[in-house]
PDB file of N, CA and C in Angstrom:
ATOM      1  N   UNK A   1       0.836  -1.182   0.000  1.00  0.00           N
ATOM      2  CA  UNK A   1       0.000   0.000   0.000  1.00  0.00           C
ATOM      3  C   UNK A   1       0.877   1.241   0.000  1.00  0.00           C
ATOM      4  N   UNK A   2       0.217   2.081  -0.300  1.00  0.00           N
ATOM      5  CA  UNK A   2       1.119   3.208  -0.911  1.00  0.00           C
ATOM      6  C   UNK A   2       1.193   3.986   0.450  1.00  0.00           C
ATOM      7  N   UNK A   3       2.485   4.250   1.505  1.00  0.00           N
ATOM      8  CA  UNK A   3       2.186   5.366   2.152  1.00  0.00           C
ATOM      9  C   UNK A   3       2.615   6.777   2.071  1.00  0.00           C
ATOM     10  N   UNK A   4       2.652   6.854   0.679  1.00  0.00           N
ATOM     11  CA  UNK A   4       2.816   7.937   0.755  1.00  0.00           C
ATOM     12  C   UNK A   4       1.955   8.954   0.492  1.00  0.00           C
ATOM     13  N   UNK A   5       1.640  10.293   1.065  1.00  0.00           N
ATOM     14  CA  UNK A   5       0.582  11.134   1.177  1.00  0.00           C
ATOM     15  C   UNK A   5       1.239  12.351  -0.236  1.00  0.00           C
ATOM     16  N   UNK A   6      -0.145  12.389  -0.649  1.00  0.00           N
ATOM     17  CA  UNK A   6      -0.296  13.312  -2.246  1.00  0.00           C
ATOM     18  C   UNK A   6      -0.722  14.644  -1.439  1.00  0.00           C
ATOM     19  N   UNK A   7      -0.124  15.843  -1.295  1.00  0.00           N
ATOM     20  CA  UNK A   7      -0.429  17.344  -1.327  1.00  0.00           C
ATOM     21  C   UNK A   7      -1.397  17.724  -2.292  1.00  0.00           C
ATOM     22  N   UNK A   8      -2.365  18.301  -2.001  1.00  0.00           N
ATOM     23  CA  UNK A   8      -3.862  18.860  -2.997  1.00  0.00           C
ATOM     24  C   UNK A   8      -3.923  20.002  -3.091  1.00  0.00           C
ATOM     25  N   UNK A   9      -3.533  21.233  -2.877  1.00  0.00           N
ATOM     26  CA  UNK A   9      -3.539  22.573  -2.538  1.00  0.00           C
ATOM     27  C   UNK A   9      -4.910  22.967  -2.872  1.00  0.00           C
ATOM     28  N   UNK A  10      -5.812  23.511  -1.624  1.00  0.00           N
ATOM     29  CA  UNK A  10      -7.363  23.745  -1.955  1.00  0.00           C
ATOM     30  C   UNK A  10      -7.606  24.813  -3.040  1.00  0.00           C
ATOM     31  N   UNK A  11      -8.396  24.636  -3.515  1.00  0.00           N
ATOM     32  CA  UNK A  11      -8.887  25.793  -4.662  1.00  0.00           C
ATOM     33  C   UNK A  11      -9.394  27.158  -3.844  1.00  0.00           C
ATOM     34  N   UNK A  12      -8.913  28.501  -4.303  1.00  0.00           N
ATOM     35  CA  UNK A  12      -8.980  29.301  -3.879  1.00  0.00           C
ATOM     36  C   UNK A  12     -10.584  29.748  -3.401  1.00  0.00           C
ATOM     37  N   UNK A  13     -11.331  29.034  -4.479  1.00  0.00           N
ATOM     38  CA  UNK A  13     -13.271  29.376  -4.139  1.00  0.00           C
ATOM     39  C   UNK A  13     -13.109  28.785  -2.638  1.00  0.00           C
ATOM     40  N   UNK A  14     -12.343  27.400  -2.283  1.00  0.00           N
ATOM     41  CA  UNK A  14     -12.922  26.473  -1.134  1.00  0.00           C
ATOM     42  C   UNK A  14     -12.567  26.786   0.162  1.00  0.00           C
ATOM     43  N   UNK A  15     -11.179  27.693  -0.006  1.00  0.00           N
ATOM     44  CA  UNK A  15     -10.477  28.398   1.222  1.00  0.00           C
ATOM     45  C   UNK A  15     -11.417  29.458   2.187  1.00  0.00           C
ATOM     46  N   UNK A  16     -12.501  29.598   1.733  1.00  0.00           N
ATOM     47  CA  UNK A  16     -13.145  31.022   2.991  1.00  0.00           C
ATOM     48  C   UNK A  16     -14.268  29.461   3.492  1.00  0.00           C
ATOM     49  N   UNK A  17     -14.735  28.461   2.797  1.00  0.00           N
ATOM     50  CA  UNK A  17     -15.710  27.486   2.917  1.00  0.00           C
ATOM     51  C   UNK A  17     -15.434  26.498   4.018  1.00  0.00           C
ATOM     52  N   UNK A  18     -14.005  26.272   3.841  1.00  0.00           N
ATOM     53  CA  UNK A  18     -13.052  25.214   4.766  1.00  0.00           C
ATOM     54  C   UNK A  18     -12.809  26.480   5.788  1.00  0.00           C
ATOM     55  N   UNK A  19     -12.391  27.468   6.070  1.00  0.00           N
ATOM     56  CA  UNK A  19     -12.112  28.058   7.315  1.00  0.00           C
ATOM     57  C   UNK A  19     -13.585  28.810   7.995  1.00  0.00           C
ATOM     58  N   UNK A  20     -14.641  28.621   7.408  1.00  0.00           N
ATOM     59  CA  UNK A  20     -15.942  29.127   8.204  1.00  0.00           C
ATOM     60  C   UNK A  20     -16.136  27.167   9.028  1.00  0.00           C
ATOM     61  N   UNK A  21     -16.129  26.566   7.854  1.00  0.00           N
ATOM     62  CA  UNK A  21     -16.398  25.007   8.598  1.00  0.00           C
ATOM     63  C   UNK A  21     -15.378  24.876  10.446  1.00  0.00           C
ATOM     64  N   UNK A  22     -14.024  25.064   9.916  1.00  0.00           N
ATOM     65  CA  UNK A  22     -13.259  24.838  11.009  1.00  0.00           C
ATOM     66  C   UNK A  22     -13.447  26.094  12.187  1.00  0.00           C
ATOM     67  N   UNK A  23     -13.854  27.201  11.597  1.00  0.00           N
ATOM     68  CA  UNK A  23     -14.343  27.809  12.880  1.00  0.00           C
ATOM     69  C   UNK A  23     -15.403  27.592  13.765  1.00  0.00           C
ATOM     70  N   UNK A  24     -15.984  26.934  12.687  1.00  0.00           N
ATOM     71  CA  UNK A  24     -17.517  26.344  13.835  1.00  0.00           C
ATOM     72  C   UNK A  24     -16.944  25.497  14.219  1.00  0.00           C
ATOM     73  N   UNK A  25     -16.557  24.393  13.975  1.00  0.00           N
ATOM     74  CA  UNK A  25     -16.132  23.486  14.619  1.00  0.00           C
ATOM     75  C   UNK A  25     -15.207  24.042  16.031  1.00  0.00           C
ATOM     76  N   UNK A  26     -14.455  25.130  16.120  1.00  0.00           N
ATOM     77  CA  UNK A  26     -14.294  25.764  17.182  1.00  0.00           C
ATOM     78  C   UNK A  26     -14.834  25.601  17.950  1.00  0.00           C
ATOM     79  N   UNK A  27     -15.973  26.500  17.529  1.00  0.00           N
ATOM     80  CA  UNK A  27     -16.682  26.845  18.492  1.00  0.00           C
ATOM     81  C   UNK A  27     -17.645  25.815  19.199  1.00  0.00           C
ATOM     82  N   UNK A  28     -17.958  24.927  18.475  1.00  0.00           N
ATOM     83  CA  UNK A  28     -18.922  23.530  19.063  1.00  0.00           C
ATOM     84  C   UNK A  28     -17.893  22.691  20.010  1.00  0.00           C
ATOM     85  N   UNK A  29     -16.263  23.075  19.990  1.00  0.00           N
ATOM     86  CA  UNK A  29     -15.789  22.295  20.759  1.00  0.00           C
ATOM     87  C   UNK A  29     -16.056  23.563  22.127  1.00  0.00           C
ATOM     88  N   UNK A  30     -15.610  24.417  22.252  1.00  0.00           N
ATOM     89  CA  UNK A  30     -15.585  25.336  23.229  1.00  0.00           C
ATOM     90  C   UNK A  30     -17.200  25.242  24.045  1.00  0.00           C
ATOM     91  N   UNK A  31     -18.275  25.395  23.525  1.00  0.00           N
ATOM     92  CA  UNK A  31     -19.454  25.013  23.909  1.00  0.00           C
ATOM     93  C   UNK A  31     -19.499  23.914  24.643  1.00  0.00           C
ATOM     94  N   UNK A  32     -19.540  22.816  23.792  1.00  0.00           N
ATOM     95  CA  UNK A  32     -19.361  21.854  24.374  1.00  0.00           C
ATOM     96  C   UNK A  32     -18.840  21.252  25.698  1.00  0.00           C
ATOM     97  N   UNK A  33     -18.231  21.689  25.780  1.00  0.00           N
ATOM     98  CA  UNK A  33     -16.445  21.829  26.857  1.00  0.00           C
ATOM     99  C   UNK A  33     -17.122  22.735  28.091  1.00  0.00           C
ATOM    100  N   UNK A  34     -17.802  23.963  28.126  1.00  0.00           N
ATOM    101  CA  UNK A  34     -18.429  24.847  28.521  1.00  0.00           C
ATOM    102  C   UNK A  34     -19.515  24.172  29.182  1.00  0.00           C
ATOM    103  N   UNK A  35     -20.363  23.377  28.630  1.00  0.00           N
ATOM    104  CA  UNK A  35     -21.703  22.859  28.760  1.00  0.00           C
ATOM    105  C   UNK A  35     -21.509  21.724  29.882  1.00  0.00           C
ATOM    106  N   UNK A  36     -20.549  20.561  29.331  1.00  0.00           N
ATOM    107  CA  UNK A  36     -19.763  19.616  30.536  1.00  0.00           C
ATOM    108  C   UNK A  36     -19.673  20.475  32.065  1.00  0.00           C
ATOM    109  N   UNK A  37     -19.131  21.405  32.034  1.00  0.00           N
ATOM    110  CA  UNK A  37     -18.201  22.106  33.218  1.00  0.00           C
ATOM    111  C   UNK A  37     -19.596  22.590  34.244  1.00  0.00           C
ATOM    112  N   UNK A  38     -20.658  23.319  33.006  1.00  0.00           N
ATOM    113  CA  UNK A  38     -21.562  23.616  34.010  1.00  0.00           C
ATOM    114  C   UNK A  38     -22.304  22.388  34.590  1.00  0.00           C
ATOM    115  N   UNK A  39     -22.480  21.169  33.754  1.00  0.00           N
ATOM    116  CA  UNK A  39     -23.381  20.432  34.445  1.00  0.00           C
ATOM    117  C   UNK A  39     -22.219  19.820  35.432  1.00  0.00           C
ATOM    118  N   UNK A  40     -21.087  19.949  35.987  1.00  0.00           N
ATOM    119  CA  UNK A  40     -20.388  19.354  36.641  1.00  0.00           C
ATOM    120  C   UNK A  40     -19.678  18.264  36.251  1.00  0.00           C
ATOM    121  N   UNK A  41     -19.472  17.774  35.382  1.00  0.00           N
ATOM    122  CA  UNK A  41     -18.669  16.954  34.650  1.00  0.00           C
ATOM    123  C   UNK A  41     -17.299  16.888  34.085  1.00  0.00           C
ATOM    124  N   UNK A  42     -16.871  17.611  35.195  1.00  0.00           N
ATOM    125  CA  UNK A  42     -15.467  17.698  34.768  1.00  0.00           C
ATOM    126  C   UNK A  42     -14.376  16.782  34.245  1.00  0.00           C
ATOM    127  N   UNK A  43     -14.448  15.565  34.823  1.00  0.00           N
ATOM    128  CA  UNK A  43     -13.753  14.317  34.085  1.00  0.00           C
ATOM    129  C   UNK A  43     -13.501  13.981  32.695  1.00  0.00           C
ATOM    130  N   UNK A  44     -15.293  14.298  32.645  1.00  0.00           N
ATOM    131  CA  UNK A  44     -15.680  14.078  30.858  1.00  0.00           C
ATOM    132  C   UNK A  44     -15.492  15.077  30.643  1.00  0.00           C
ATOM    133  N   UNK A  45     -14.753  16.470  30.677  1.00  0.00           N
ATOM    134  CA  UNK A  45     -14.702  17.599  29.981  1.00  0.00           C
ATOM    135  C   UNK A  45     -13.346  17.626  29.354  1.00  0.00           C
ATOM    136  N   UNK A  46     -12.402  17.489  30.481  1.00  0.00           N
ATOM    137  CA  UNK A  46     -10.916  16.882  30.434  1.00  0.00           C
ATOM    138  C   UNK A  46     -10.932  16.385  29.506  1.00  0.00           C
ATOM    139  N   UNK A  47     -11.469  14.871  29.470  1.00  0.00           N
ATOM    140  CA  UNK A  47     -11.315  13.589  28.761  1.00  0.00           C
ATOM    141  C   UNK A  47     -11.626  14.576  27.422  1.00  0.00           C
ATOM    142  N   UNK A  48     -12.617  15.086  26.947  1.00  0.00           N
ATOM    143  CA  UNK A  48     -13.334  15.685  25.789  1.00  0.00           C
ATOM    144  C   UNK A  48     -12.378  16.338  25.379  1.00  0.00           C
ATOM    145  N   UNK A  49     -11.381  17.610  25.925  1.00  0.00           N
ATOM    146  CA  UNK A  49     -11.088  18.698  25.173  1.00  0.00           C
ATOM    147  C   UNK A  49      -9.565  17.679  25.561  1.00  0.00           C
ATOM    148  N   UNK A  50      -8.959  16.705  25.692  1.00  0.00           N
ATOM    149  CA  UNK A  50      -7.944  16.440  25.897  1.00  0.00           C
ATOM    150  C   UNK A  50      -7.970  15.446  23.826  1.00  0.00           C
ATOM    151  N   UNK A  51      -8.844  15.326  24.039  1.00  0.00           N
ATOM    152  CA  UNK A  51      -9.093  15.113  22.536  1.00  0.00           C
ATOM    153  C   UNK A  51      -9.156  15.544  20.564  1.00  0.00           C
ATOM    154  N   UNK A  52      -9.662  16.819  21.663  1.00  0.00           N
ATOM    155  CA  UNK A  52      -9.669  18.340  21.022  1.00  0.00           C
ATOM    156  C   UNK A  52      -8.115  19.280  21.274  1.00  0.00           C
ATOM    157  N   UNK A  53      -7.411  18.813  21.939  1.00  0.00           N
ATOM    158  CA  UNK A  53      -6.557  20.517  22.082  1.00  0.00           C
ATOM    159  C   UNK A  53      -5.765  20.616  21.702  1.00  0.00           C
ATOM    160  N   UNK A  54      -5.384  19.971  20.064  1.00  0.00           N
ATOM    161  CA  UNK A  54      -4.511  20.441  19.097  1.00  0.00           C
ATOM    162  C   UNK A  54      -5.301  21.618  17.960  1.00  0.00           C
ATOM    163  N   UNK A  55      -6.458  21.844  18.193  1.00  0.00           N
ATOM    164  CA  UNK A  55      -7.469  22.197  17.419  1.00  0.00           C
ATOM    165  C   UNK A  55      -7.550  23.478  18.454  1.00  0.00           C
ATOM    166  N   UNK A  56      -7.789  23.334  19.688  1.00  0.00           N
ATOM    167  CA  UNK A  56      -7.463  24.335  20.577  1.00  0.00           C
ATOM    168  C   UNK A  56      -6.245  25.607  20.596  1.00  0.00           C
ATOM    169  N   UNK A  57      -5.056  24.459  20.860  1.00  0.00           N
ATOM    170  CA  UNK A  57      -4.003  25.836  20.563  1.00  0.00           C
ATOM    171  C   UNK A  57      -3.590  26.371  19.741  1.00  0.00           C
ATOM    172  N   UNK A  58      -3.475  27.311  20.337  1.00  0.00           N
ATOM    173  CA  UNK A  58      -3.349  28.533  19.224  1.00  0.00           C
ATOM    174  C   UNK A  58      -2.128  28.344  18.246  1.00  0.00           C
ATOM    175  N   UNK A  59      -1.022  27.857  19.230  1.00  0.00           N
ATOM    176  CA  UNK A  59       0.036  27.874  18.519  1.00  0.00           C
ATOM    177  C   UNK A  59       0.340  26.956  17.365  1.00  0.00           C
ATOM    178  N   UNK A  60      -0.265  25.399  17.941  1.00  0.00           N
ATOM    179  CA  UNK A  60      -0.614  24.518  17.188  1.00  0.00           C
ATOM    180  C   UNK A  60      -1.545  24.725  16.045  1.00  0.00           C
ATOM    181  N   UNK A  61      -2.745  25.245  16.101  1.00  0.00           N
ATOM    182  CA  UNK A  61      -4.043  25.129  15.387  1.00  0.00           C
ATOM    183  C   UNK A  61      -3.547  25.875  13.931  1.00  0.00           C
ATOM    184  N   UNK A  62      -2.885  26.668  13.996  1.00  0.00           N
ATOM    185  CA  UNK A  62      -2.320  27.419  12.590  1.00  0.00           C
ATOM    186  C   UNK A  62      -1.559  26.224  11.382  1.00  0.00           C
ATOM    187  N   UNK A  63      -0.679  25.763  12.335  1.00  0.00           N
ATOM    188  CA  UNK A  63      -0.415  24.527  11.293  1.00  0.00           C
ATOM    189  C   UNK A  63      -0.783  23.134  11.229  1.00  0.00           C
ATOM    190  N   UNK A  64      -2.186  23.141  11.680  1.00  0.00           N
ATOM    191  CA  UNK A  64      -2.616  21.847  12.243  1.00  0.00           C
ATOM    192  C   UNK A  64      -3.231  21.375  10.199  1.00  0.00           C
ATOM    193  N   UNK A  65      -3.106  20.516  10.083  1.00  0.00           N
ATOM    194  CA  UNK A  65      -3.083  20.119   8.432  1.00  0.00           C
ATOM    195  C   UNK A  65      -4.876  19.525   8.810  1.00  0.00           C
ATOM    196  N   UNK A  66      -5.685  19.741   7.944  1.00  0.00           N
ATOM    197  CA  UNK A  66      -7.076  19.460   7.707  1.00  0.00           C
ATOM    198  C   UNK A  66      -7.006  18.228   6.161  1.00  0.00           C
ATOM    199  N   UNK A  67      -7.240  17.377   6.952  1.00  0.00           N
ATOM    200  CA  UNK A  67      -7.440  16.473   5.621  1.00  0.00           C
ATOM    201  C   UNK A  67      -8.385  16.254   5.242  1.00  0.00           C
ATOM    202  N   UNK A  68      -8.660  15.939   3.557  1.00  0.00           N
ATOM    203  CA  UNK A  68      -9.853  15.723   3.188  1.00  0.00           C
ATOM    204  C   UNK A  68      -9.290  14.699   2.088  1.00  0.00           C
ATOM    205  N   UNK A  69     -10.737  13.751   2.094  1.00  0.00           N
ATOM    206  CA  UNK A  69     -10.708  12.905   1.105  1.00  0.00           C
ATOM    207  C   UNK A  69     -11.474  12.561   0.416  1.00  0.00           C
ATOM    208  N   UNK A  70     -11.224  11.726  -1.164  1.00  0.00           N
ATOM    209  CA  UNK A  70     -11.943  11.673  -1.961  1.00  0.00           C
ATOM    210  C   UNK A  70     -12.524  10.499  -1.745  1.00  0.00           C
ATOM    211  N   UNK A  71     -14.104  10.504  -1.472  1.00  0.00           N
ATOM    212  CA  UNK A  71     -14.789   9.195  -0.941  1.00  0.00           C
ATOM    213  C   UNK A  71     -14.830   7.855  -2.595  1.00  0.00           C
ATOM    214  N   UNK A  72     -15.016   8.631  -3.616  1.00  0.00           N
ATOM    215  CA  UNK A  72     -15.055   7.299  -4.579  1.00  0.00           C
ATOM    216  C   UNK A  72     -13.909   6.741  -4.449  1.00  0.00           C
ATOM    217  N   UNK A  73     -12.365   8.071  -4.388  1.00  0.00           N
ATOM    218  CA  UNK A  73     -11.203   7.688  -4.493  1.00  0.00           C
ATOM    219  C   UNK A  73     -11.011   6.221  -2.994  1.00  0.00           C
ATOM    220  N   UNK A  74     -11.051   6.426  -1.889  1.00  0.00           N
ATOM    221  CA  UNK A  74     -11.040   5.653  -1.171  1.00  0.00           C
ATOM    222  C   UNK A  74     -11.995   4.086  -1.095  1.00  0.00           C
ATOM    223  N   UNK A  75     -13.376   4.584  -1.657  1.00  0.00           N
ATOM    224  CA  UNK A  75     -13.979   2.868  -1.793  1.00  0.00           C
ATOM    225  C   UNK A  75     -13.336   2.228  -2.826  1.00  0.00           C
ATOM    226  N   UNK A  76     -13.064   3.066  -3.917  1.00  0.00           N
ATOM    227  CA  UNK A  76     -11.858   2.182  -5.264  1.00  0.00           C
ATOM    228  C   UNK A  76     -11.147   1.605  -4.667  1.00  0.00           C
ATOM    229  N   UNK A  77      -9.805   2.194  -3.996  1.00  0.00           N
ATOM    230  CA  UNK A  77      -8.902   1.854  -3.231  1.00  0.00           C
ATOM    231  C   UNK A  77      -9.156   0.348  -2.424  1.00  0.00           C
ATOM    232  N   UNK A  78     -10.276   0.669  -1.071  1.00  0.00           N
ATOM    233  CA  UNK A  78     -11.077  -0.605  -0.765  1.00  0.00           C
ATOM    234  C   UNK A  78     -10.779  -1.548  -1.429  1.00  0.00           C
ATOM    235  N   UNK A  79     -12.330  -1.601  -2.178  1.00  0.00           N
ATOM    236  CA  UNK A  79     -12.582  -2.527  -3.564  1.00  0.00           C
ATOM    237  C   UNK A  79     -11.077  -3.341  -4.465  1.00  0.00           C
ATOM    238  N   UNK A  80     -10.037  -2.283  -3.894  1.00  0.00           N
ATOM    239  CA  UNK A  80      -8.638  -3.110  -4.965  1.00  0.00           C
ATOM    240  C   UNK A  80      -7.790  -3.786  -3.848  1.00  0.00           C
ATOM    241  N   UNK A  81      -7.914  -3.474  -2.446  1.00  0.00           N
ATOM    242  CA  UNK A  81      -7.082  -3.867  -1.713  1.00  0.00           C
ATOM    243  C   UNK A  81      -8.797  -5.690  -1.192  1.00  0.00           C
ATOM    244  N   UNK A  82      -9.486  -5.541  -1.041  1.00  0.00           N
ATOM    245  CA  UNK A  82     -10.517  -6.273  -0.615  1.00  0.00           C
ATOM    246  C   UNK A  82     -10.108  -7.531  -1.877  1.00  0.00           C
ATOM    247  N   UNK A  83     -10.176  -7.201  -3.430  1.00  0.00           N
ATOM    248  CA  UNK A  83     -10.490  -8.605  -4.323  1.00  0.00           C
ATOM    249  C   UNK A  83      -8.701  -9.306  -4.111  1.00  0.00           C
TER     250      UNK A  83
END
């Protein structure tokens, strides 16, 4: 199997589309995380954003790489590694 990873550089239309997506996603983690704490659940909040907090820091989150994939491309793939 091939491991090596192919670079895609997003199309300039998809770049404001992909960074409104990942900002919500922000923010549903921060909520989230928020929502735990008030009902007292701190364990599971930990556990939650300890999951999340490369997406969290700041310092990290700038070069944190967002992958995307091509779903026919991957069931092909499947389908050739499966027969």
């Amino acid at each position: 199997m091939n491991e090596k990873w192919s670079e895609h550089p997003v199309p300039d239309e998809d770049v404001l589309r992909m960074n409104t997506a990942r900002s919500e996603l922000i923010l549903w983690i921060v909520e989230r995380f928020q929502l735990m704490l008030a009902e007292g659940r701190e364990c599971d909040a930990l556990a939650f954003m300890d999951e999340w907090f490369e997406w969290m820091d700041k310092d990290s989150y700038i070069n944190e790489s967002t992958l995307f994939f091509d779903e026919e491309e991957l069931n092909e793939l499947y389908k050739q590694i499966k027969s």
